[in-house]
Protein backbone atom coordinates (compact mmCIF):
# COMPACT_ATOMS: atom_id res chain seq x y z
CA UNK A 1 0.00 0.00 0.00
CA UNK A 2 1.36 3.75 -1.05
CA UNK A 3 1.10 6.18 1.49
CA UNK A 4 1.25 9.59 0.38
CA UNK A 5 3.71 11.67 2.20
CA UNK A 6 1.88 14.69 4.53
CA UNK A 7 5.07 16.89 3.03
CA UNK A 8 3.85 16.35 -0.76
CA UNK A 9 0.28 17.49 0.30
CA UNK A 10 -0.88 20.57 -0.99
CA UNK A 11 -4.39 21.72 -1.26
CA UNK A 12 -5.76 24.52 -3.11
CA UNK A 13 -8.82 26.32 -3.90
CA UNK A 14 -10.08 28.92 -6.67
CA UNK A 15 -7.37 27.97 -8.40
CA UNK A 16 -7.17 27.82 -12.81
CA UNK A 17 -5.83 25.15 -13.73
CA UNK A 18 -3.15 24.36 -16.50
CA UNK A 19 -2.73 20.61 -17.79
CA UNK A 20 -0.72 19.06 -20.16
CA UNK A 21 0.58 15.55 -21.09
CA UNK A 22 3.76 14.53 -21.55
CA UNK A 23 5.76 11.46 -21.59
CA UNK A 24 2.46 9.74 -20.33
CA UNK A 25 1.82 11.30 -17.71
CA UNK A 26 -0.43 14.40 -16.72
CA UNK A 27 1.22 17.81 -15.29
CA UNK A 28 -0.40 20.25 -13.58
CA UNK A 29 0.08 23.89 -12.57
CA UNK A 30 -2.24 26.05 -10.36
CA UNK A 31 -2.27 29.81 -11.15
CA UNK A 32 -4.54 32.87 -10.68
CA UNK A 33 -7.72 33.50 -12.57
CA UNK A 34 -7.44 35.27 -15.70
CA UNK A 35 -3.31 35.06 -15.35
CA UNK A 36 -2.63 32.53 -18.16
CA UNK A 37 -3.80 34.40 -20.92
CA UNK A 38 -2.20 37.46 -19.76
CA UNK A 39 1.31 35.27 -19.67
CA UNK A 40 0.32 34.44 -23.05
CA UNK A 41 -0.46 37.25 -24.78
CA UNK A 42 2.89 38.63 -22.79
CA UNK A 43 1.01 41.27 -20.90
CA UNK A 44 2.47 39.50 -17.57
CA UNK A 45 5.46 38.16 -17.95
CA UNK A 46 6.39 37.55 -13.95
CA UNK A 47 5.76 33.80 -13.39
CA UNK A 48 5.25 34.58 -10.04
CA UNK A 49 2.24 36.67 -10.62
CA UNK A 50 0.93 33.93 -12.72
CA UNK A 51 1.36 30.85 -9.87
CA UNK A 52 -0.46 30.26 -6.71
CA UNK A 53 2.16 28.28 -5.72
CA UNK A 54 5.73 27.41 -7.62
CA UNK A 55 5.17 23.98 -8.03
CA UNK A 56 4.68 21.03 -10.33
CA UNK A 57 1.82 18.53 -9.61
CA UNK A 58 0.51 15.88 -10.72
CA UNK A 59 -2.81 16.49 -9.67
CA UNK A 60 -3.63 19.74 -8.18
CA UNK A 61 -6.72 19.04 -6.27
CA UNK A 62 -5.30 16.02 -4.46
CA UNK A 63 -2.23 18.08 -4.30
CA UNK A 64 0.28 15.43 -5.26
CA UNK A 65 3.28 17.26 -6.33
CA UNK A 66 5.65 15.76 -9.56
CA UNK A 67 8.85 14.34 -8.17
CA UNK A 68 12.13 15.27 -10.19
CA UNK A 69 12.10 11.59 -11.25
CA UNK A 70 9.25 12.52 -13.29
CA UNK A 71 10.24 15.79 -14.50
CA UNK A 72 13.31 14.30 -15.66
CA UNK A 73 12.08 11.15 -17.30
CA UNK A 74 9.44 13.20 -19.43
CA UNK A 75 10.96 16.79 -19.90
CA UNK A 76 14.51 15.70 -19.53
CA UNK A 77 14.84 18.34 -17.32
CA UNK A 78 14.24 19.23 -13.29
CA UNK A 79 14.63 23.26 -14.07
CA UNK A 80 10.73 23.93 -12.53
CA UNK A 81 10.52 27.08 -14.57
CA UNK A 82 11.57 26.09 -17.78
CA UNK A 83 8.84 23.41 -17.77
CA UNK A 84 6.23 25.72 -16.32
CA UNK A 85 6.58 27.84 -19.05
CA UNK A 86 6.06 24.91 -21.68
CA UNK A 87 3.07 23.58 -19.57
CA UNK A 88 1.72 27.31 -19.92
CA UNK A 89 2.64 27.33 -23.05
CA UNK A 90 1.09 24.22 -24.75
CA UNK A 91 -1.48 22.85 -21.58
CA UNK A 92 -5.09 23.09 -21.67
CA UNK A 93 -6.67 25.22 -19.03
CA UNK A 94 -8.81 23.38 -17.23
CA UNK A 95 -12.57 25.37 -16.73
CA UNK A 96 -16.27 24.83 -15.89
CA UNK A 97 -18.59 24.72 -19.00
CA UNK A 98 -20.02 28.28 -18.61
CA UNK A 99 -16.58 29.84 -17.53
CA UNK A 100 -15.23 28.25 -20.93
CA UNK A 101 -18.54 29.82 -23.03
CA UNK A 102 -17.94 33.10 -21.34
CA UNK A 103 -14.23 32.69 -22.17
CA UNK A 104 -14.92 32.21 -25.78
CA UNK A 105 -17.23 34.75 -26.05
CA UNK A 106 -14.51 37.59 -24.85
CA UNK A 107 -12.09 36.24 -26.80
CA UNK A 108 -14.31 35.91 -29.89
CA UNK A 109 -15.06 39.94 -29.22
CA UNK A 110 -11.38 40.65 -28.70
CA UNK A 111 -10.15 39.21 -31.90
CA UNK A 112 -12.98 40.87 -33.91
CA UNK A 113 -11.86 43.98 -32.25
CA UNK A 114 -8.51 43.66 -32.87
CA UNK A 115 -9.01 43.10 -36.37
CA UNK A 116 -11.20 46.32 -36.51
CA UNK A 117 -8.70 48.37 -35.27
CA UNK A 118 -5.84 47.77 -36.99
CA UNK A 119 -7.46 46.84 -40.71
CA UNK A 120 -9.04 48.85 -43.22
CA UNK A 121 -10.74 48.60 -46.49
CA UNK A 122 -8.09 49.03 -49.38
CA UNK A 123 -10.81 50.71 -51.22
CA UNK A 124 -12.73 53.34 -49.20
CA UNK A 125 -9.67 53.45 -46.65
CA UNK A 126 -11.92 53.05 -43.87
CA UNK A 127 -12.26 50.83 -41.01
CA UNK A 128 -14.43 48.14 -40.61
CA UNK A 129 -16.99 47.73 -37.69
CA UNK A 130 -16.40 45.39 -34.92
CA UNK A 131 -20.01 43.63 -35.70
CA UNK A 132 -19.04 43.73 -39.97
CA UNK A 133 -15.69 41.79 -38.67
CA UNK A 134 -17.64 39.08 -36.52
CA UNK A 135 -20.15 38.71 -39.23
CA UNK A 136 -17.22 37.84 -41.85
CA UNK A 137 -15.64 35.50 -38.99
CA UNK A 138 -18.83 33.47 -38.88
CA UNK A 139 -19.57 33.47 -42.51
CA UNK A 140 -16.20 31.36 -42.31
CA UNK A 141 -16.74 28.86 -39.29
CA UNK A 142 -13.84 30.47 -37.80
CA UNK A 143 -13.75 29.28 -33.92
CA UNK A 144 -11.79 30.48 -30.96
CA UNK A 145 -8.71 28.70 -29.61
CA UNK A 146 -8.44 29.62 -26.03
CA UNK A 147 -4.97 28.27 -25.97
CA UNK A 148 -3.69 30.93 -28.25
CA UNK A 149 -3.65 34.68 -27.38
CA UNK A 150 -6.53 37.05 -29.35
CA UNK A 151 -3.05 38.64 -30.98
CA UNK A 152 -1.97 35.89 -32.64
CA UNK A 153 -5.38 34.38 -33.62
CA UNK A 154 -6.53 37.92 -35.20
CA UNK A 155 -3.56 38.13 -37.34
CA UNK A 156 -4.79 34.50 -38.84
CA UNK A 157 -8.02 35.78 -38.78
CA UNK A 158 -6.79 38.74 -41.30
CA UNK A 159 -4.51 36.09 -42.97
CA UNK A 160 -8.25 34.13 -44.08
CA UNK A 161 -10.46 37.02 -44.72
CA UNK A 162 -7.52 38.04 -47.46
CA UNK A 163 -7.10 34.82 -48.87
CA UNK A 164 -10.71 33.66 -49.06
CA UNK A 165 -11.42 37.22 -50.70
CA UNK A 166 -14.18 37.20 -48.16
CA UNK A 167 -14.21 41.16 -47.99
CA UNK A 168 -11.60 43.20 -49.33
CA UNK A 169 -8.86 44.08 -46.29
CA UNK A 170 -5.29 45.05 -45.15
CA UNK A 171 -3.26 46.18 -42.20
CA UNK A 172 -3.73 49.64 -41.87
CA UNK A 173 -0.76 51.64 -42.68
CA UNK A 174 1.33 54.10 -39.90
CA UNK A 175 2.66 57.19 -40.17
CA UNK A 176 6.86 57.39 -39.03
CA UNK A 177 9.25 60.54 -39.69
CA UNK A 178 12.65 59.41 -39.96
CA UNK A 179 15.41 61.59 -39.33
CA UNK A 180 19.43 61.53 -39.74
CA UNK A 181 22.26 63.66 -40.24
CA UNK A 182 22.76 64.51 -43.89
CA UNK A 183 26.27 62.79 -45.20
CA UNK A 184 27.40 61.45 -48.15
CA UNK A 185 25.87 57.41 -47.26
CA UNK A 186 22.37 58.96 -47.03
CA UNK A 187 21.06 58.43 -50.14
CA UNK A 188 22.41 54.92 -50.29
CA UNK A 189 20.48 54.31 -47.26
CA UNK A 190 17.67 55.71 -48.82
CA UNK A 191 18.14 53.26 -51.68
CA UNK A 192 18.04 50.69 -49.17
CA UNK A 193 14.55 51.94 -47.20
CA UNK A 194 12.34 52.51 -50.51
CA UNK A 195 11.33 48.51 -51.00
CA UNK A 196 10.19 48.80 -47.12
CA UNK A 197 8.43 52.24 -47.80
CA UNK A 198 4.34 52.11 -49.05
CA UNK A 199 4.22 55.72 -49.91
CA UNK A 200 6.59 58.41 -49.08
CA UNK A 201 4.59 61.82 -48.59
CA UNK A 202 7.96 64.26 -47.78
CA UNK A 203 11.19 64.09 -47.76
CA UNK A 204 13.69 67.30 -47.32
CA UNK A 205 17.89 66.71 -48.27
CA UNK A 206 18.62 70.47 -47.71
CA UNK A 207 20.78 71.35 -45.07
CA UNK A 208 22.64 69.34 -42.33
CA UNK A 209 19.43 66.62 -41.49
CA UNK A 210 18.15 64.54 -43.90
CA UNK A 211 13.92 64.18 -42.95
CA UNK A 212 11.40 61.54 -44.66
CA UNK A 213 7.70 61.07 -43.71
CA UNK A 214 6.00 57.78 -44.98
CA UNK A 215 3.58 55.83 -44.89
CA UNK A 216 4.54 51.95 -44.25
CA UNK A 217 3.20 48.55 -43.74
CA UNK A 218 2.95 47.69 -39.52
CA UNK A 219 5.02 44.56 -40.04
CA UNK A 220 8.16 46.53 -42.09
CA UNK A 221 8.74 48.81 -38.98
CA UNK A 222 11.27 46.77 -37.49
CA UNK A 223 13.10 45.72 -40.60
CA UNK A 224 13.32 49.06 -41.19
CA UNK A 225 14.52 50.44 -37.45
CA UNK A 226 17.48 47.95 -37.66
CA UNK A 227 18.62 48.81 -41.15
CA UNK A 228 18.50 52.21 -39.79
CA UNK A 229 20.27 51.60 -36.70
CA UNK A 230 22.92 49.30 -38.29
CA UNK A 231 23.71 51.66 -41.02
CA UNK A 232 24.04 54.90 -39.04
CA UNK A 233 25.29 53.41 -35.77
CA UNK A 234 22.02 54.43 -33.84
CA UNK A 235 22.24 58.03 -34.82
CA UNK A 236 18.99 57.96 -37.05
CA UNK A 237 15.39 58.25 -35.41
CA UNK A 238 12.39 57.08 -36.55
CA UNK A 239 8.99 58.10 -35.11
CA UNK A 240 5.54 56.62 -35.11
CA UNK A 241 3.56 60.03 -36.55
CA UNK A 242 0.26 57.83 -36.68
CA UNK A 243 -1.20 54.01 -35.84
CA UNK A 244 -3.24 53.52 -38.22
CA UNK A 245 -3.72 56.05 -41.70
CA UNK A 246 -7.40 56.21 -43.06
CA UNK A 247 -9.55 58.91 -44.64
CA UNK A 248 -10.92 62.15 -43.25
CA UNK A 249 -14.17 61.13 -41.52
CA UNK A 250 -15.56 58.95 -39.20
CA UNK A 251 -13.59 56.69 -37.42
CA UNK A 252 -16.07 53.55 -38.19
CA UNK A 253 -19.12 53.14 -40.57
């Protein structure tokens, strides 16, 4: 007969849960409500704010705790937060029926909004409602994965609604200025920037600064920030004028 050790006892309440399987067995964390997707969508990024308790069970409600023996044998590892974060990463999160309906629902609403607000349409140059999104969304069957953050799901969410040609859309375009001292590489750099750039709306090469306002895609903001910083040694700026560029008007329809 197995006795379980008093020491490996550890009982929690109003706890989410976080499950995954590995190596056949079942691993489970206990953190705070509403803390997971947070860590997910890297709002929170503190492991400690995401955890009741630092620890690795087996089963959380009897509060059997995962021995290194079994850490090791099925994440070849013992390093506790290295296999939290992949249990947070790729485990289920264990809720009630109407918590996981109420979940979806939010989610469905925040992935419809963030589609909204950072999309237009290529030929009016105006947003789309949040409502005209979820409409397109279920003419689809798209559903909700509540393993995923709302970021990453909206992005495939744009990714579908292009590809199916369900309604014409695109990332809205920002605004930057980009600034540098005027010297005799600038233009070459400028060379290198126009492939990145989606419309360039000023650009002044008098005098002893060399100034460019654009308009460019969301995604080519980075590429360009590191050509920039690589080729000028950090001595160029470029600033966000604008999040998202649409015509004068209302906001939404």
């Amino acid at each position: 007969m197995v006795i379980q050790q008093p020491s490996n006892q550890i009982k929690l309440t109003n706890v989410s849960i976080v499950r995954l399987r590995k190596g056949g067995k079942r691993f489970e964390i206990a953190c705070y409500k509403n803390k997971v997707m947070e860590w997910r969508s890297n709002v929170e990024t503190d492991l400690d704010e995401v955890l009741q308790i630092h620890n690795i069970f087996l089963n959380v409600s009897k509060g059997q705790v995962a021995s290194k023996d079994d850490l090791n044998k099925c994440f070849k590892t013992d390093d506790q937060d290295k296999i939290i974060q992949e249990i947070l990463k790729k485990g289920e999160m264990q809720v009630s029926e109407k918590e996981r309906s109420n979940q979806l629902d939010t989610m469905w609403r925040d992935i419809a909004t963030i589609v909204a607000d950072n999309c237009i349409n290529p030929q009016t140059k105006r947003p789309y409602t949040v409502t005209m999104i979820e409409k397109a969304m279920h003419d689809l069957h798209l559903s909700v994965n509540p393993n995923r953050s709302s970021k990453s799901q909206a992005l495939d969410v744009i990714k579908q609604l292009q590809e199916k040609k369900e309604m014409p859309i695109q990332r809205a375009q920002m605004r930057v200025r980009i600034t540098m001292a005027q010297t005799k590489e600038t233009k070459k750099l400028r060379e290198k920037m126009a492939p990145l750039l989606a419309n360039v709306e000023d650009e002044d090469f008098a005098g002893d600064e060399y100034e460019l306002v654009a308009l460019i895609d969301p995604g080519k903001y980075k590429v360009i920030n590191e050509l920039l910083q690589a080729d000028t040694k950090g001595r160029a700026t470029i600033e966000i004028m604008s999040l998202r560029e649409t015509e004068e008007g209302d906001e939404k329809f």
